[in-house]
Every structure is written in structure tokens, then in C-alpha cells.
C-alpha atoms as a PDB file:
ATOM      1  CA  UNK A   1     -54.450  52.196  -8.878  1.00  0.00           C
ATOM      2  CA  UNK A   2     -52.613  54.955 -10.729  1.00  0.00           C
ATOM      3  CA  UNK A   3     -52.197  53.000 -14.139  1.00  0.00           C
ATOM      4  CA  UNK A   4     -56.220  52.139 -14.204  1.00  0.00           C
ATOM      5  CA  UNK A   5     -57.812  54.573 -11.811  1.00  0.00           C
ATOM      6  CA  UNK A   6     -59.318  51.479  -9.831  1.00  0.00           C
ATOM      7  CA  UNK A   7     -59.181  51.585  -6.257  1.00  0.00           C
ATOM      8  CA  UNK A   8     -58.925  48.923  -3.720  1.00  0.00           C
ATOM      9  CA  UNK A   9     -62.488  49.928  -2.465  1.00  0.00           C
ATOM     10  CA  UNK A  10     -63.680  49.864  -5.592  1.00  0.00           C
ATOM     11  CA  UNK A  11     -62.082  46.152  -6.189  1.00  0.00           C
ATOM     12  CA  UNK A  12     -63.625  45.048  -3.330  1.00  0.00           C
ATOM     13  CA  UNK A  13     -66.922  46.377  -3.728  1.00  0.00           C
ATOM     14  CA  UNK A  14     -67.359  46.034  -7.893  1.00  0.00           C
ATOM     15  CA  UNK A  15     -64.839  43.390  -8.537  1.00  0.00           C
ATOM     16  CA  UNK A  16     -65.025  39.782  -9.140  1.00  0.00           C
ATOM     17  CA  UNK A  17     -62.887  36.943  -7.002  1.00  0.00           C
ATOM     18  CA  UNK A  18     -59.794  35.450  -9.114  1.00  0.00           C
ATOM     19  CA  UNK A  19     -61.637  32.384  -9.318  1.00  0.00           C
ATOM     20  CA  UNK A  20     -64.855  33.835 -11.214  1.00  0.00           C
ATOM     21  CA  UNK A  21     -62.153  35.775 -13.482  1.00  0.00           C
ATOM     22  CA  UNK A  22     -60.197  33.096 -14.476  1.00  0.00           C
ATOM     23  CA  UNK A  23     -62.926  30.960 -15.186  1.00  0.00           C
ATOM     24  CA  UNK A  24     -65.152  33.625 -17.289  1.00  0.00           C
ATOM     25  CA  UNK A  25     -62.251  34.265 -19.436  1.00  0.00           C
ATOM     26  CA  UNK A  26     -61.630  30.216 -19.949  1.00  0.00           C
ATOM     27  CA  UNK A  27     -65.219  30.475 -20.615  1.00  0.00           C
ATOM     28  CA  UNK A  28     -65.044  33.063 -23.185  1.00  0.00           C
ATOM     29  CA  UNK A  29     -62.222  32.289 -25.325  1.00  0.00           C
ATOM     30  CA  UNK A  30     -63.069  28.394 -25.178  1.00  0.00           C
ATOM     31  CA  UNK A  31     -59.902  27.635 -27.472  1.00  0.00           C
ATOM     32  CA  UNK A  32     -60.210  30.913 -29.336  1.00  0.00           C
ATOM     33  CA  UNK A  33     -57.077  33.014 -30.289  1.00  0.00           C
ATOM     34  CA  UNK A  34     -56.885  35.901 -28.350  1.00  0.00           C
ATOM     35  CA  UNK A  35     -55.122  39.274 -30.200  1.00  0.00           C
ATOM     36  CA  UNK A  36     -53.082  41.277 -28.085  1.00  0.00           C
ATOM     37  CA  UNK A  37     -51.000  44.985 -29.045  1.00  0.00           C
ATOM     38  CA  UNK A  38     -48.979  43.593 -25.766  1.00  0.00           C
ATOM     39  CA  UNK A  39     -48.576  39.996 -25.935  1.00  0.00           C
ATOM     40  CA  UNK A  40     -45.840  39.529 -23.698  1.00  0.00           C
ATOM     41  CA  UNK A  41     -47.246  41.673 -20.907  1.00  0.00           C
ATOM     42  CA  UNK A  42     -50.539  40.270 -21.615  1.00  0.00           C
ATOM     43  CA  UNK A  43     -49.514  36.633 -21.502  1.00  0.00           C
ATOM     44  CA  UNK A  44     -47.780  37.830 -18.097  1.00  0.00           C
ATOM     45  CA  UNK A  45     -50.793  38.466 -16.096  1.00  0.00           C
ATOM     46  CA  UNK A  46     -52.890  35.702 -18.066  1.00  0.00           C
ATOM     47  CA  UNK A  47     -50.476  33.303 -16.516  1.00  0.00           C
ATOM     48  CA  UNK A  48     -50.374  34.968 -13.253  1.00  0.00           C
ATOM     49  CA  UNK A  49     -53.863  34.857 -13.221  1.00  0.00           C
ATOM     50  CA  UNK A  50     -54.618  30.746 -14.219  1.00  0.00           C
ATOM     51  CA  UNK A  51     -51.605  30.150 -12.029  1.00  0.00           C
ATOM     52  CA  UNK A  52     -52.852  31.744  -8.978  1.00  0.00           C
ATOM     53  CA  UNK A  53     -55.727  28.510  -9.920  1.00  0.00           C
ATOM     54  CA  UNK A  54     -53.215  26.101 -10.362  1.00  0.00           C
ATOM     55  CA  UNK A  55     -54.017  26.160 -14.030  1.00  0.00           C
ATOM     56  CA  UNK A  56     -51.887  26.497 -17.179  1.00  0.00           C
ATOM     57  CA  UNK A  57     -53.142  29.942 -19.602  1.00  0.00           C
ATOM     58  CA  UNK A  58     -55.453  27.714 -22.309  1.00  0.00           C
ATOM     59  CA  UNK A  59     -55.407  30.621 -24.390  1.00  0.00           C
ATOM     60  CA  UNK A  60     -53.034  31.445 -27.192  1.00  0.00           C
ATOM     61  CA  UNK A  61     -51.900  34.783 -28.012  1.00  0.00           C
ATOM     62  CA  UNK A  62     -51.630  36.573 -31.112  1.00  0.00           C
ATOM     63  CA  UNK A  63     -49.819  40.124 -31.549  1.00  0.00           C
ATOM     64  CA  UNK A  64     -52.685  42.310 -33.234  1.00  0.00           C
ATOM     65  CA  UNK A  65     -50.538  44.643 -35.981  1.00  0.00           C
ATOM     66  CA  UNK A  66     -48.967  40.895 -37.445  1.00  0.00           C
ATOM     67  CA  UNK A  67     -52.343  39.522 -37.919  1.00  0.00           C
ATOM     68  CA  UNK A  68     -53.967  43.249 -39.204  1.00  0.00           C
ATOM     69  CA  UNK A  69     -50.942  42.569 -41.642  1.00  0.00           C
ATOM     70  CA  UNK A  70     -52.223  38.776 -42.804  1.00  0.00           C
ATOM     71  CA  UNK A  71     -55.486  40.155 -42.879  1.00  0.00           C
ATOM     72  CA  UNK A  72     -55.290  43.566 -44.962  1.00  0.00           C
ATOM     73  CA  UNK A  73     -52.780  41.348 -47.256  1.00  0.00           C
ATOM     74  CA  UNK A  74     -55.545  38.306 -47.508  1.00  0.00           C
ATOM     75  CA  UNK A  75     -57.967  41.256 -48.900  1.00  0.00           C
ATOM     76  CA  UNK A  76     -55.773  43.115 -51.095  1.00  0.00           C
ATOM     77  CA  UNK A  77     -55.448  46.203 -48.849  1.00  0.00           C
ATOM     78  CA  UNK A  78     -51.979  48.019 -49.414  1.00  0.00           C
ATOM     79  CA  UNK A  79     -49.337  47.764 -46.681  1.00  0.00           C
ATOM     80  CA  UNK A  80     -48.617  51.242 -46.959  1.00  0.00           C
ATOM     81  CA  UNK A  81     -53.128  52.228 -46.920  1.00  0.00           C
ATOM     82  CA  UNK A  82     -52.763  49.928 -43.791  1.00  0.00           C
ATOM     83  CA  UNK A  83     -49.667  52.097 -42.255  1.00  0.00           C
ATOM     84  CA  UNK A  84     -51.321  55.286 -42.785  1.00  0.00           C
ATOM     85  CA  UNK A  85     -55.269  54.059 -41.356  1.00  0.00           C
ATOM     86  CA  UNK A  86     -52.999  52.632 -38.282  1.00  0.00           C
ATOM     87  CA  UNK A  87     -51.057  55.948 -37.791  1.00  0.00           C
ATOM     88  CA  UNK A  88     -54.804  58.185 -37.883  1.00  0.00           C
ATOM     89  CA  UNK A  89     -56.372  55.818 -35.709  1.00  0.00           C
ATOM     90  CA  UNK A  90     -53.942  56.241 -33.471  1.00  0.00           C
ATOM     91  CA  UNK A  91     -53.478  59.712 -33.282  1.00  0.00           C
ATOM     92  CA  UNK A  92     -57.216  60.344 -32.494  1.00  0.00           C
ATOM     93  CA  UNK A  93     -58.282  57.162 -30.674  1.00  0.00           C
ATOM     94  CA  UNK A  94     -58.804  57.675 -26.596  1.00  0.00           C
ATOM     95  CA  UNK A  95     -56.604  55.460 -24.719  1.00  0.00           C
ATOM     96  CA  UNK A  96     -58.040  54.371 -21.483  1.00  0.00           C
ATOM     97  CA  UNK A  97     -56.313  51.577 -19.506  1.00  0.00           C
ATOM     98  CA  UNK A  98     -59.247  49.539 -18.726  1.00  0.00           C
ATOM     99  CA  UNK A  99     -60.168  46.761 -20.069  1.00  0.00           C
ATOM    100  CA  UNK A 100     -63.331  46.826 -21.418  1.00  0.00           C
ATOM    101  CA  UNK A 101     -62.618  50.498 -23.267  1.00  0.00           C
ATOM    102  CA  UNK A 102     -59.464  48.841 -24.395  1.00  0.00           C
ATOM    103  CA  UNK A 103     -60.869  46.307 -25.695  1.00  0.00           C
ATOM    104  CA  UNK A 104     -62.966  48.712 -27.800  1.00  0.00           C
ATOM    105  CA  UNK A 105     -60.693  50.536 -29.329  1.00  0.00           C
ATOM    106  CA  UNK A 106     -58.697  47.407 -30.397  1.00  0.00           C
ATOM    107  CA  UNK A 107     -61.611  46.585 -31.896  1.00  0.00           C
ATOM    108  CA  UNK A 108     -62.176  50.320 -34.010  1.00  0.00           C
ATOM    109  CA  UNK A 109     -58.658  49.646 -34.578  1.00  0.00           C
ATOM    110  CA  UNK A 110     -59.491  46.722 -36.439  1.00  0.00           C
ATOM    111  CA  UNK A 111     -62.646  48.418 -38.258  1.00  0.00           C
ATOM    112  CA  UNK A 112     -60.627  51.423 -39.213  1.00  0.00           C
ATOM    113  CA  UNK A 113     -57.919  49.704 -40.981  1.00  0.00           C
ATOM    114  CA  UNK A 114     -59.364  46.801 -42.135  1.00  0.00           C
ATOM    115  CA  UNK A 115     -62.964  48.574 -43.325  1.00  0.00           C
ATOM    116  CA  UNK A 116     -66.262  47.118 -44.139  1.00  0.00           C
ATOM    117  CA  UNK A 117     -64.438  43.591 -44.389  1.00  0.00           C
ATOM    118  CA  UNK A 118     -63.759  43.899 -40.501  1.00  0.00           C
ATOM    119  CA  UNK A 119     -66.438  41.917 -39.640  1.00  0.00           C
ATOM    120  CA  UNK A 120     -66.135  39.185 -41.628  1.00  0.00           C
ATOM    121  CA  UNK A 121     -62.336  39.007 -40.997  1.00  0.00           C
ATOM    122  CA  UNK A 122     -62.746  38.684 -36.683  1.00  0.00           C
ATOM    123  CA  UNK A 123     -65.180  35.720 -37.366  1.00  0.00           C
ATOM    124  CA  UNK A 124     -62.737  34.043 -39.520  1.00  0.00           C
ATOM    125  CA  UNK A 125     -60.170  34.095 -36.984  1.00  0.00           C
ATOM    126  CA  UNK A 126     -62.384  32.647 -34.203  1.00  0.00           C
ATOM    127  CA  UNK A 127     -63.246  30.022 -36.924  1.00  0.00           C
ATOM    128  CA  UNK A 128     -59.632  29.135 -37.219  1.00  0.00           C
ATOM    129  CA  UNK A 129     -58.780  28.245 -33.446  1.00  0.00           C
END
């Protein structure tokens, strides 16, 4: 409750069962690769969660700032125009601990330091899974 500002009320009242979680996020990433900034605690509760359905985690992990790195190399963007873009995003860029906002700003991440080719670059690695 402290870390997201989510209450048990609130859980109970807004929230969705395990079941319906687990399966909209099998739904969702249908073999897709998912990118993480904390793949180790992510993969955590993504197994605690298909686990609590007697399921293996389908999905497969990938640590955000390696593939940023593939990415910006695969279109010719300097390593060290990459470092700085990370380091201003990340000095300005809220940092909620929910998901949805979270997810968001992973995603301006991505637009900020990758630039116009952002787009096309996200596709391409849902294409590849």
C-alpha cells in the first residue's frame, strides 16, 4: 500500500481477481516480448502471478536499456546521444509506481531516446516474437 498508494479497499472494490489478471496479460502479450527496466523483479511477480494459476510465465522478458542499445545502434544513433537523451529523460520524467503510468513513461522513454523512429522500432520488436 505504501509503495503504490493502493489500498486494500480500493483492491477490493476496483481490482480484478488473479484469475482475470493472469489471463488478460496472457492475452495481451500472446508470445510477445515484454521489456522490462526490472526484469528480475518483474519476472518475480509474473511468476508469482501464473503460478498462483498453476501456470508457467509464457512471456519472455527483455531488459529495456540493452534493447534501447540494439535499437539506437540498428539506426545509427550514437551511444553517447543515447546516454545523454536517457540521463534528461530521467531527470525530468514523473515516476509513479503504478502500472499503467509506468508503463507510460517507459514508453516516452523509448520516444525520447530513440526519436521519430520510435514507432517503427516497438512494432518491429513485437514482429520478432
Amino acid at each position: 500500500e505504501r509503495l503504490h498508494g493502493i489500498s486494500r479497499a480500493m483492491l477490493e472494490t476496483e481490482g480484478v481477481s488473479i484469475a482475470a489478471a493472469a489471463e488478460r496479460l496472457r492475452s495481451e502479450l500472446s508470445g510477445g516480448v515484454l521489456l522490462s527496466d526490472a526484469c528480475a523483479f518483474d519476472q518475480h511477480w509474473l511468476n508469482m502471478l501464473f503460478a498462483s494459476q498453476d501456470e508457467k510465465a509464457a512471456s519472455r522478458l527483455t531488459d529495456l536499456y540493452s534493447w534501447l542499445g540494439g535499437e539506437a545502434k540498428r539506426l545509427g544513433i550514437d551511444v553517447e546521444k543515447l546516454k545523454e537523451r536517457l540521463q534528461q529523460f530521467e531527470a525530468t520524467a514523473a515516476r509513479p509506481h503504478r502500472a499503467g503510468p509506468d508503463a507510460a513513461r517507459l514508453c516516452q522513454l523509448v520516444e525520447a531516446c530513440l526519436g521519430p523512429a520510435a514507432d517503427t522500432a516497438i512494432h518491429s520488436v513485437t514482429a520478432k516474437a
